[in-house]
N, C-alpha and C. Protein backbone atom coordinates (compact mmCIF):
# COMPACT_ATOMS: atom_id res chain seq x y z
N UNK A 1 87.44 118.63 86.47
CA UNK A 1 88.31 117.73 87.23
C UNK A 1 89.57 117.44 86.42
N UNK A 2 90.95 117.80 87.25
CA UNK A 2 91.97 118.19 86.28
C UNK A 2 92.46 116.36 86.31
N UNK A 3 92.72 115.65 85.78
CA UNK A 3 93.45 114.25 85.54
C UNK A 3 95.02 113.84 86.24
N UNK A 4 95.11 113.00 86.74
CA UNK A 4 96.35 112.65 86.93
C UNK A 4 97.21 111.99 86.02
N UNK A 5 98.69 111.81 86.25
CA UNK A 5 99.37 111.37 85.06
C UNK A 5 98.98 110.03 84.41
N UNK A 6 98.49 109.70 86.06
CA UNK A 6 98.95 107.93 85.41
C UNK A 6 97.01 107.95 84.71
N UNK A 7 95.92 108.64 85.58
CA UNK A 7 94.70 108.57 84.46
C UNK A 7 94.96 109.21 83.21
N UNK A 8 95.87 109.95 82.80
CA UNK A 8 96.01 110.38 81.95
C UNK A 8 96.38 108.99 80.47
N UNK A 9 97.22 108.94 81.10
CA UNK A 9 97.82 107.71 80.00
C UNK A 9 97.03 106.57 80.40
N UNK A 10 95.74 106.25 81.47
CA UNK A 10 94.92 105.18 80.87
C UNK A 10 94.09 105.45 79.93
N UNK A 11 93.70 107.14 79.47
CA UNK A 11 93.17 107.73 78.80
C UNK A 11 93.49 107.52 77.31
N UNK A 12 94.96 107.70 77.57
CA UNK A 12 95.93 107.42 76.01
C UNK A 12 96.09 105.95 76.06
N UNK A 13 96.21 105.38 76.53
CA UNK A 13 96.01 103.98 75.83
C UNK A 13 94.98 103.74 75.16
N UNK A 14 93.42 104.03 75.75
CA UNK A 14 92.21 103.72 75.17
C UNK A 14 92.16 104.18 74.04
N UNK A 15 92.49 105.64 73.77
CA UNK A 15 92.46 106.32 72.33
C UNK A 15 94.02 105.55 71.41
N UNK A 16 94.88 104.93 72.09
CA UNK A 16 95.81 104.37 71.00
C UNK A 16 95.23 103.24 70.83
N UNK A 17 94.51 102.54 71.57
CA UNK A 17 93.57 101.55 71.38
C UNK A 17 92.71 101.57 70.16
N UNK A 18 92.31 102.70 69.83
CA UNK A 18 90.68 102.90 69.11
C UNK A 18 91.42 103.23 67.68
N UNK A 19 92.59 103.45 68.21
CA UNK A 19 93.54 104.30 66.52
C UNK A 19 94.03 103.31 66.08
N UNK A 20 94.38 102.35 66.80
CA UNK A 20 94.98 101.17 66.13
C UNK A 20 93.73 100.45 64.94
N UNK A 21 92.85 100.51 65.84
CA UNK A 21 91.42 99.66 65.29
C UNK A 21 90.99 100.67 64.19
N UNK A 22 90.97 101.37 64.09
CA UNK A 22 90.61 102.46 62.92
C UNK A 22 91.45 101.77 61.89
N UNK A 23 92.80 101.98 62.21
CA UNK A 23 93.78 102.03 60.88
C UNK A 23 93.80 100.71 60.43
N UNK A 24 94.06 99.68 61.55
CA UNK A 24 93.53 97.95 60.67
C UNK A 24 92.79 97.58 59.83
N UNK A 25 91.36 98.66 59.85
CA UNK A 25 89.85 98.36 59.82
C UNK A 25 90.45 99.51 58.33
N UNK A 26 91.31 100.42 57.99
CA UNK A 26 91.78 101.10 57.21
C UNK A 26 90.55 102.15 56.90
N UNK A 27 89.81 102.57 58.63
CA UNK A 27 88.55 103.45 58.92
C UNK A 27 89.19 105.16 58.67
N UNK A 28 88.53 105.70 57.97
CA UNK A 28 88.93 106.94 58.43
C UNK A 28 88.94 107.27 59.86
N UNK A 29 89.44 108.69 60.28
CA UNK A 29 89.58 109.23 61.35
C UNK A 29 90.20 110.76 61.78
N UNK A 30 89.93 111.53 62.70
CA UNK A 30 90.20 112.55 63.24
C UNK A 30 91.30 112.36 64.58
N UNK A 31 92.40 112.83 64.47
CA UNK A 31 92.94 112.51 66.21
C UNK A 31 91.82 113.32 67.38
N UNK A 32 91.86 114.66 66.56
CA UNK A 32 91.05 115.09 67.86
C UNK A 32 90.14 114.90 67.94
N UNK A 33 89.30 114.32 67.11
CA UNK A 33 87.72 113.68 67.21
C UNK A 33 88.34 112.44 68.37
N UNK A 34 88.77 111.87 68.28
CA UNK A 34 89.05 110.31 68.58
C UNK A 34 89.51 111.17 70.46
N UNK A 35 90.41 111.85 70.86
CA UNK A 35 90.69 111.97 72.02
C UNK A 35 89.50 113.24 72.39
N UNK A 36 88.73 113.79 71.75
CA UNK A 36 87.57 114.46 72.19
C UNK A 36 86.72 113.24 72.73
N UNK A 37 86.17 112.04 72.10
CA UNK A 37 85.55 111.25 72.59
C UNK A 37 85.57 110.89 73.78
N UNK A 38 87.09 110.51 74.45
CA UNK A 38 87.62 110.35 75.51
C UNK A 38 87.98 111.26 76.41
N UNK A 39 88.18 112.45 76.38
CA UNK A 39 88.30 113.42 76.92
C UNK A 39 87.03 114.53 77.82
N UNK A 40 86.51 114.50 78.49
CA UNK A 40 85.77 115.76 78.95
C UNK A 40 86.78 117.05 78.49
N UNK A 41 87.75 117.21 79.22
CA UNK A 41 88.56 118.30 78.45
C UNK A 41 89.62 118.24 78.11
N UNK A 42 89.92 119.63 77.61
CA UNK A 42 91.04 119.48 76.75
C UNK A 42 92.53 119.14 77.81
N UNK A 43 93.57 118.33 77.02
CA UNK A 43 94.62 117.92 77.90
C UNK A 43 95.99 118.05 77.62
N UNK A 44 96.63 118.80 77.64
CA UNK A 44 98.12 119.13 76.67
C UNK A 44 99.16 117.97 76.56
N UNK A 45 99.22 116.94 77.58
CA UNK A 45 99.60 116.27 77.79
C UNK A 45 99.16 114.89 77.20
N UNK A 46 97.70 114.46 76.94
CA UNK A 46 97.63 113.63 76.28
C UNK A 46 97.50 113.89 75.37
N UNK A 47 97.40 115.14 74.19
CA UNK A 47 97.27 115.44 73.16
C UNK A 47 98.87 115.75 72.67
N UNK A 48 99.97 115.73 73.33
CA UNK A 48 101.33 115.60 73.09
C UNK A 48 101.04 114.26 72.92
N UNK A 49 100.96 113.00 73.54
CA UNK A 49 101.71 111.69 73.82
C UNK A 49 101.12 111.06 72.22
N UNK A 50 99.27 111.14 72.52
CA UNK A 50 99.16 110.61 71.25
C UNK A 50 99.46 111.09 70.03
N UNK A 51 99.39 112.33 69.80
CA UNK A 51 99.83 112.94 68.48
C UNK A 51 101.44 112.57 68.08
N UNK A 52 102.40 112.77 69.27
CA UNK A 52 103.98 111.96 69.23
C UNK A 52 103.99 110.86 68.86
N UNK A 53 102.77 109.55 69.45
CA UNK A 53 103.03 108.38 69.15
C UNK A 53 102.62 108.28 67.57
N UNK A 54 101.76 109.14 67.57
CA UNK A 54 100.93 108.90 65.52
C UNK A 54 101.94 109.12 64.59
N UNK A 55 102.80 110.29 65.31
CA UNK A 55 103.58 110.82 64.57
C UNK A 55 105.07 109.98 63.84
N UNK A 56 105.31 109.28 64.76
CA UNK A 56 106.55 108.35 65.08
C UNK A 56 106.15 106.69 65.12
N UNK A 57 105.04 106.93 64.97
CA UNK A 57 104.75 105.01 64.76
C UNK A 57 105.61 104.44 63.99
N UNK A 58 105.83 104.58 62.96
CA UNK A 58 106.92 103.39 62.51
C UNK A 58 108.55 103.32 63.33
N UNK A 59 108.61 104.23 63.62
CA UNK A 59 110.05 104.47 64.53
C UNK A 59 109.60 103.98 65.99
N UNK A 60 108.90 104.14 66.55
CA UNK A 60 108.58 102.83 67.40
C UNK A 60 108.45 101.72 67.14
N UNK A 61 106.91 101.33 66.53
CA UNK A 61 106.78 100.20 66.18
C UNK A 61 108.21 99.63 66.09
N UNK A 62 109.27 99.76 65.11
CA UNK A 62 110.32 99.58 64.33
C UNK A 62 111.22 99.23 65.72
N UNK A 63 111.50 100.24 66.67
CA UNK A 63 111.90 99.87 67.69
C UNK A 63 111.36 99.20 69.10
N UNK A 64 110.34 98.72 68.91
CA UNK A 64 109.86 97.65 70.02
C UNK A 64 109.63 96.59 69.21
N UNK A 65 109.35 96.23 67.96
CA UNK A 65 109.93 94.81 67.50
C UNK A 65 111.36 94.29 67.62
N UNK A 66 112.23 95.14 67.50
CA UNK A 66 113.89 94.82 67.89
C UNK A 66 113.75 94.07 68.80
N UNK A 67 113.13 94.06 70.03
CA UNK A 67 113.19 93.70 71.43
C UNK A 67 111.95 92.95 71.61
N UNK A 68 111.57 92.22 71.03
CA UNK A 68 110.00 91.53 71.22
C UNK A 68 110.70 89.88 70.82
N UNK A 69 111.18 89.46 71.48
CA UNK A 69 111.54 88.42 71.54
C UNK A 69 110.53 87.12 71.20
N UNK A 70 110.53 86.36 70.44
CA UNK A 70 109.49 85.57 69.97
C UNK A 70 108.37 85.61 69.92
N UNK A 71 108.48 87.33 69.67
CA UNK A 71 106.72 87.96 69.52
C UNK A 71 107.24 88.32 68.53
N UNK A 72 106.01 88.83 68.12
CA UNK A 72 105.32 89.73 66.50
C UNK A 72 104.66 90.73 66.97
N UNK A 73 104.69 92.09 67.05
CA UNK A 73 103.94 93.41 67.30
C UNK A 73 102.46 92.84 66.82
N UNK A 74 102.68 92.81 65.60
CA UNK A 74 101.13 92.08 65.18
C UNK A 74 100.56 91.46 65.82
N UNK A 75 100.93 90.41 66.44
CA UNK A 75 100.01 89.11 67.28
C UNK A 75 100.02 89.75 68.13
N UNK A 76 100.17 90.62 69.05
CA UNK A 76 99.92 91.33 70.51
C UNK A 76 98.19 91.57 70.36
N UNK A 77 97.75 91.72 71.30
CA UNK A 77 96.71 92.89 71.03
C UNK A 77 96.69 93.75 71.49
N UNK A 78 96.02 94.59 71.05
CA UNK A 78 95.74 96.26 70.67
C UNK A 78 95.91 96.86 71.90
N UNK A 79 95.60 96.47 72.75
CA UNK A 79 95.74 96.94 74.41
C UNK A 79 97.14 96.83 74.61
N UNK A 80 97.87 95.70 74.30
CA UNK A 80 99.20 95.12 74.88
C UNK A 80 100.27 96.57 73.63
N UNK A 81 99.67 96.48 72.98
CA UNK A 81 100.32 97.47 71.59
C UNK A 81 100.49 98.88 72.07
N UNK A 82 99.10 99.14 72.40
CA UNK A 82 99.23 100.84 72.78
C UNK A 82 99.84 101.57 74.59
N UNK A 83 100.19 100.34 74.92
CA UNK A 83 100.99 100.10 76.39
C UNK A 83 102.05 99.98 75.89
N UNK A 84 102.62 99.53 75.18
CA UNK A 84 103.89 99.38 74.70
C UNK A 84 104.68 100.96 73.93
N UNK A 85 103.50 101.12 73.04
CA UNK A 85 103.37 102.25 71.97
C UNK A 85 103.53 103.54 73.12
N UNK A 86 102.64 104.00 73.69
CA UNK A 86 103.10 104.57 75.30
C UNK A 86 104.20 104.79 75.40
N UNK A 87 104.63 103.36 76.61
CA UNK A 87 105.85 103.87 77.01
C UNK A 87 107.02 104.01 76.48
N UNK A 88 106.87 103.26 75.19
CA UNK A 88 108.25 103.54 74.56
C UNK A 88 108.82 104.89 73.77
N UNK A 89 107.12 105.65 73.35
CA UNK A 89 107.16 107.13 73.46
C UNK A 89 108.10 107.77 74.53
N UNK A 90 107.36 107.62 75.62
CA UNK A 90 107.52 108.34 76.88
C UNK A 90 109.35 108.11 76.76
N UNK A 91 109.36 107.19 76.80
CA UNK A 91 111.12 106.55 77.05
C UNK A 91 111.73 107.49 76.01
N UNK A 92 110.97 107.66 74.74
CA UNK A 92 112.54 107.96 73.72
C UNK A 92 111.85 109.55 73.33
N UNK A 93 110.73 110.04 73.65
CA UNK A 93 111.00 111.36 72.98
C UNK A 93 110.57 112.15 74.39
N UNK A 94 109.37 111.67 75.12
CA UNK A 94 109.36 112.81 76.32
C UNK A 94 109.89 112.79 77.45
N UNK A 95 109.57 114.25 78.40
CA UNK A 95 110.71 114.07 79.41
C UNK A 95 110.05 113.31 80.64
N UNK A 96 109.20 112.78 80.38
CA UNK A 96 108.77 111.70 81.72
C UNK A 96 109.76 111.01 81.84
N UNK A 97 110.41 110.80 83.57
CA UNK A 97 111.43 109.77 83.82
C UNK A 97 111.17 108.50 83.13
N UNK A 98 112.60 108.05 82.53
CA UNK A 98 112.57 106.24 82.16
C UNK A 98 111.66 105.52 83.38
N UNK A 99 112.05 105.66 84.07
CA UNK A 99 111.57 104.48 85.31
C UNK A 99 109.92 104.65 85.66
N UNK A 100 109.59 105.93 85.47
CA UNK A 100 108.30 106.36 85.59
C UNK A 100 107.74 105.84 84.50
N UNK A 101 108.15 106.28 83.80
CA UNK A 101 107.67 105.53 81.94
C UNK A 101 107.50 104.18 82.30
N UNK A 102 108.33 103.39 82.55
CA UNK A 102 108.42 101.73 82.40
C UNK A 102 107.12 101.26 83.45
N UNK A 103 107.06 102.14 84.65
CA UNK A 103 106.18 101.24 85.97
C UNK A 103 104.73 101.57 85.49
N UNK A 104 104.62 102.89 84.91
CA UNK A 104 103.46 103.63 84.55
C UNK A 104 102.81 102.16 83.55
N UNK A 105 103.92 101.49 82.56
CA UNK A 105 103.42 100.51 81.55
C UNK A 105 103.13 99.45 81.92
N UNK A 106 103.99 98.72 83.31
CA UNK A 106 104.03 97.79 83.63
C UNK A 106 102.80 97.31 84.44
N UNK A 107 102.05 99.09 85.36
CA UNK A 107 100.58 98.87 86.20
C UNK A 107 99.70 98.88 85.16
N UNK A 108 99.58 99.80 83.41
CA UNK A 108 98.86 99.73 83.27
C UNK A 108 98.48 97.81 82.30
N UNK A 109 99.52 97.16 82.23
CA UNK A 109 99.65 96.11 81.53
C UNK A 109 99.09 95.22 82.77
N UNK A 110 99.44 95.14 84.04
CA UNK A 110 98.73 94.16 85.06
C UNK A 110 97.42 94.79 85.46
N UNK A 111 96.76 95.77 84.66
CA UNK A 111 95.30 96.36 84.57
C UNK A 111 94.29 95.18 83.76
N UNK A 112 95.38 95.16 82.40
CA UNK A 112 94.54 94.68 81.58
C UNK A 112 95.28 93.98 80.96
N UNK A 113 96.58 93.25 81.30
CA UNK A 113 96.78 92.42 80.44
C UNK A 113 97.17 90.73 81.16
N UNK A 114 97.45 89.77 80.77
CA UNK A 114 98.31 88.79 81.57
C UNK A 114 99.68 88.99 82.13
N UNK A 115 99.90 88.06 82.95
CA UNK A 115 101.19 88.31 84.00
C UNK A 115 102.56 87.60 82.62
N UNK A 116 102.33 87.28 81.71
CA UNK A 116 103.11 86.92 80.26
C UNK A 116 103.33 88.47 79.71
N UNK A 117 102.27 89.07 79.36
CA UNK A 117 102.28 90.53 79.01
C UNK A 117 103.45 91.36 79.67
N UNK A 118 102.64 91.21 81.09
CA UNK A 118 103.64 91.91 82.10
C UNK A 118 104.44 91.89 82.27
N UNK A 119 105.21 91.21 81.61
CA UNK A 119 106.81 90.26 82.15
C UNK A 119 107.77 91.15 80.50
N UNK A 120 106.64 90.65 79.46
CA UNK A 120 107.02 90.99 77.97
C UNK A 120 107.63 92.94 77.96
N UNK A 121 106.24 93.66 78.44
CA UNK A 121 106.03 95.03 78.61
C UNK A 121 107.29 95.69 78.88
N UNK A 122 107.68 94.88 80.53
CA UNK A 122 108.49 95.43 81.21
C UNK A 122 109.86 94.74 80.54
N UNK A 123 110.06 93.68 79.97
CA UNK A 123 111.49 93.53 79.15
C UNK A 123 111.75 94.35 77.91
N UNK A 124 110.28 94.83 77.21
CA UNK A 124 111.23 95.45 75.96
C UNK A 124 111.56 96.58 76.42
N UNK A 125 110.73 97.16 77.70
CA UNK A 125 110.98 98.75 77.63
C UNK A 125 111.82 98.93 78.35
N UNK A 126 112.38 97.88 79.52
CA UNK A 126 114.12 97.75 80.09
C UNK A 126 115.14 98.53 78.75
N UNK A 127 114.97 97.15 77.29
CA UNK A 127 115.91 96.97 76.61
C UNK A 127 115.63 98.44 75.91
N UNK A 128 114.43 99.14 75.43
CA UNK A 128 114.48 100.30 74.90
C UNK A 128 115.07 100.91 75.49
N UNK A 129 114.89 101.69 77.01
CA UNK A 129 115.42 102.43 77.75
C UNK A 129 117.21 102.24 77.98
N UNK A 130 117.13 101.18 77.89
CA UNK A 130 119.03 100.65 78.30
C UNK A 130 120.07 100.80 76.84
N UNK A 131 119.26 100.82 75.21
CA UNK A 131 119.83 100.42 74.54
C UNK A 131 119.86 101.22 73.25
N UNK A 132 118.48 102.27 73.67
CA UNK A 132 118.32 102.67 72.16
C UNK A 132 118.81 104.75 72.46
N UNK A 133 118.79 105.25 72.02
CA UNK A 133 119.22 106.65 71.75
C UNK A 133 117.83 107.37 71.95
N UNK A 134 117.91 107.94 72.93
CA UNK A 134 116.89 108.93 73.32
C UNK A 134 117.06 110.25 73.21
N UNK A 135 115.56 110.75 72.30
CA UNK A 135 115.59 112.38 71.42
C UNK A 135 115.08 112.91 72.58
N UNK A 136 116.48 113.91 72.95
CA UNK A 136 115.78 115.06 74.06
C UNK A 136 115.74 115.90 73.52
C-alpha cells in the first residue's frame, strides 16, 4: 500500500519525534533503523525529508527560533518541534509548494497539537516562507 503525501509526513513527524527523544536522552541510533520501525516499506520521500531535516538541524532549528516569538524551540514539545522541523524543511530545501508545506503543518499541528500551537506553527512558517532564502 503505496502512502500519501500528507500520510507520509505523519509518518515523518513520528520518526522526527522519536529522533528528537533519542538525541535528548543522548540514546544512540540508526536513521534507517528508526524510519524502518515506522515504515512497512521503503519510501524515497520520507527518507529524503528526514535524512534533510538530520542533516540541516541546526540551520533550521537556527531558523525557526528567529521567528518563535516568546517561545523557546526547547519548551515546545517534541511533536510541536518535528511539525515545525517538517515544514520548515519542506519550505527551504524541497520542492513541495510553500503553501502546501505550511497547510500540510498547520492540519498536522490541529491533529495533535493546541489551537496556541496552531496559530504559533502557521506564524513562523508564514515568516520562514516570506523572509528567509530558499535552497533550490
Amino acid at each position: 500500500m503505496k502512502l500519501t503525501r500528507t500520510e507520509a509526513r505523519e509518518k515523518i513527524m513520528i520518526i522526527l519525534y522519536q529522533i528528537d527523544f533519542y538525541m535528548k536522552e543522548k540514546m544512540s541510533f540508526d536513521i534507517k533503523d528508526v524510519i524502518k520501525e515506522n515504515l512497512e516499506m521503503d519510501n524515497k520521500y520520507v527518507d529524503d525529508i528526514v535524512n534533510g531535516v538530520i542533516e540541516n538541524l541546526d540551520t533550521i532549528d537556527n531558523i525557526i527560533s528567529k521567528y518563535l516569538d516568546g517561545w523557546d524551540l526547547d519548551r515546545l514539545g517534541k511533536t510541536d518541534r518535528a511539525i515545525l522541523r517538517l515544514g520548515a524543511y519542506e519550505i527551504l530545501y524541497y520542492d513541495t509548494p510553500k503553501i502546501v508545506a505550511i497547510n500540510e503543518a498547520v492540519e498536522l499541528s490541529k491533529k495533535y497539537s493546541d489551537d496556541k500551537v496552531v496559530k504559533l506553527v502557521n506564524a513562523v512558517l508564514d515568516k520562514i516562507r516570506d523572509n528567509e532564502e530558499v535552497n533550490e
